[in-house]
Protein backbone atom coordinates (compact mmCIF):
# COMPACT_ATOMS: atom_id res chain seq x y z
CA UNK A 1 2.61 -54.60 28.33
CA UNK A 2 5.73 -56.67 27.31
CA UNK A 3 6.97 -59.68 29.36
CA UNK A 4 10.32 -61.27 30.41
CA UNK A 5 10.09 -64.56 31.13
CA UNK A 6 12.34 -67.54 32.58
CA UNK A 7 12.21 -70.79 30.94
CA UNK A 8 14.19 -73.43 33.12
CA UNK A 9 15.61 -76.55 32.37
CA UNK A 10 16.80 -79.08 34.49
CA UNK A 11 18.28 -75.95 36.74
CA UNK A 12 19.50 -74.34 33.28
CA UNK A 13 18.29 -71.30 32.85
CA UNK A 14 17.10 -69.03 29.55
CA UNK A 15 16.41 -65.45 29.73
CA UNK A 16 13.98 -64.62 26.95
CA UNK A 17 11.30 -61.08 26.16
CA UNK A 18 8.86 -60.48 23.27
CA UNK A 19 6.19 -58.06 23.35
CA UNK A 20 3.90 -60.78 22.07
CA UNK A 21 4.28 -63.88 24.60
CA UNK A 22 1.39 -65.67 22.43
CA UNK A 23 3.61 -65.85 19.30
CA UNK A 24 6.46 -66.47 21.17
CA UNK A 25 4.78 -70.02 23.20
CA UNK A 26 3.26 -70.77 19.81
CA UNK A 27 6.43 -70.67 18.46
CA UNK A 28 7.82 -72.98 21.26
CA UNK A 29 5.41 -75.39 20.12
CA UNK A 30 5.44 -75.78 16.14
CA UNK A 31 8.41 -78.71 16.11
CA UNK A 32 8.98 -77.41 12.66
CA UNK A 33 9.61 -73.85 13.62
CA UNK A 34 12.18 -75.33 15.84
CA UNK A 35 13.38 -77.57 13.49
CA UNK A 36 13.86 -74.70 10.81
CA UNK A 37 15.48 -72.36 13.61
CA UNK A 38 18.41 -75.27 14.53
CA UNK A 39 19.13 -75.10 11.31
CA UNK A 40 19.14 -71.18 11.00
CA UNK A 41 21.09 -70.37 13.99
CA UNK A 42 21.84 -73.58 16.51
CA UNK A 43 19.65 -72.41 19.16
CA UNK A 44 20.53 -74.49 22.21
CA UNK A 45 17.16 -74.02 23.43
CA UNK A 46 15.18 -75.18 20.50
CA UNK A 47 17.41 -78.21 20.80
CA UNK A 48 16.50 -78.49 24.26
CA UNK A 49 13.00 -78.29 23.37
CA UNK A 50 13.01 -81.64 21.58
CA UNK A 51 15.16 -83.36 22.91
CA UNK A 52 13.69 -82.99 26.46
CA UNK A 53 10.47 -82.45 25.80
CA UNK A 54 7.89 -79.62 26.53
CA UNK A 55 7.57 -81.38 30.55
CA UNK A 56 10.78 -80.69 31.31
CA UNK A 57 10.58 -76.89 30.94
CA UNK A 58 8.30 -74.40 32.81
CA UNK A 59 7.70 -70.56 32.54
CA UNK A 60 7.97 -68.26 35.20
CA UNK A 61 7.20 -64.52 34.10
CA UNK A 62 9.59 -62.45 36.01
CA UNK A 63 7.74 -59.00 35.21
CA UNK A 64 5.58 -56.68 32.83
CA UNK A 65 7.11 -53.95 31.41
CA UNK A 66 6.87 -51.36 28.91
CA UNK A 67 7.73 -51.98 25.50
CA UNK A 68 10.71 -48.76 25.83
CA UNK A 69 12.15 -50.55 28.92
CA UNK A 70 12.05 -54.03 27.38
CA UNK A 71 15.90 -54.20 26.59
CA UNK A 72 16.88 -52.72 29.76
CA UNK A 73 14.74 -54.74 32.27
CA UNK A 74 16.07 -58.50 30.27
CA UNK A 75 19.72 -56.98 30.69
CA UNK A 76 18.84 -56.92 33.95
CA UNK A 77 17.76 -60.27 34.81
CA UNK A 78 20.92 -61.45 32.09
CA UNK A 79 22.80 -59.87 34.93
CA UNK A 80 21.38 -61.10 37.63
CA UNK A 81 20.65 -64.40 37.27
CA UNK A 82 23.97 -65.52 34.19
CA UNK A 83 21.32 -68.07 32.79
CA UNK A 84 23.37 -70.67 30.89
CA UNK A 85 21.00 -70.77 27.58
CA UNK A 86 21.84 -67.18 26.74
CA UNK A 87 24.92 -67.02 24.76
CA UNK A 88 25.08 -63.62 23.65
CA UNK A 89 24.80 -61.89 27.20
């Protein structure tokens, strides 16, 4: 089963899926993963990661899906809830 999840921030919000939520935390928590991804691509959230700190976020799974109806189900919740971390609605 695939996830969505929420990640919040000081009421910001990020809608995120994988279908592999362990690589995607451990990814949250290698500083330089994040470090190489801000210089990649600017991701606010990676940002947001250190300068905030890991205590300032938490993770709410919003639902298990399917891997087919991954896409569809986050488009959803991008709808639904216009979280402010996702640029590319």
């Amino acid at each position: 089963m695939e996830y969505i999840g929420e990640l919040i921030l000081l009421m910001e919000k990020l809608i995120c899926s994988s279908s592999n939520l362990e690589v995607r935390l451990r990814s949250y928590y290698n500083i330089s993963f994040l470090e190489t991804e801000i210089k990649k691509n600017k991701s606010m959230i990676y940002k947001a990661l250190l300068k905030y700190g890991y205590s300032k976020f938490s993770l709410e799974i919003l639902e298990y899906c399917d891997p087919k109806d991954l896409t569809k189900r986050e488009q959803y919740y991008l709808d639904l809830l216009k979280p402010n971390y996702n640029i590319l609605k």
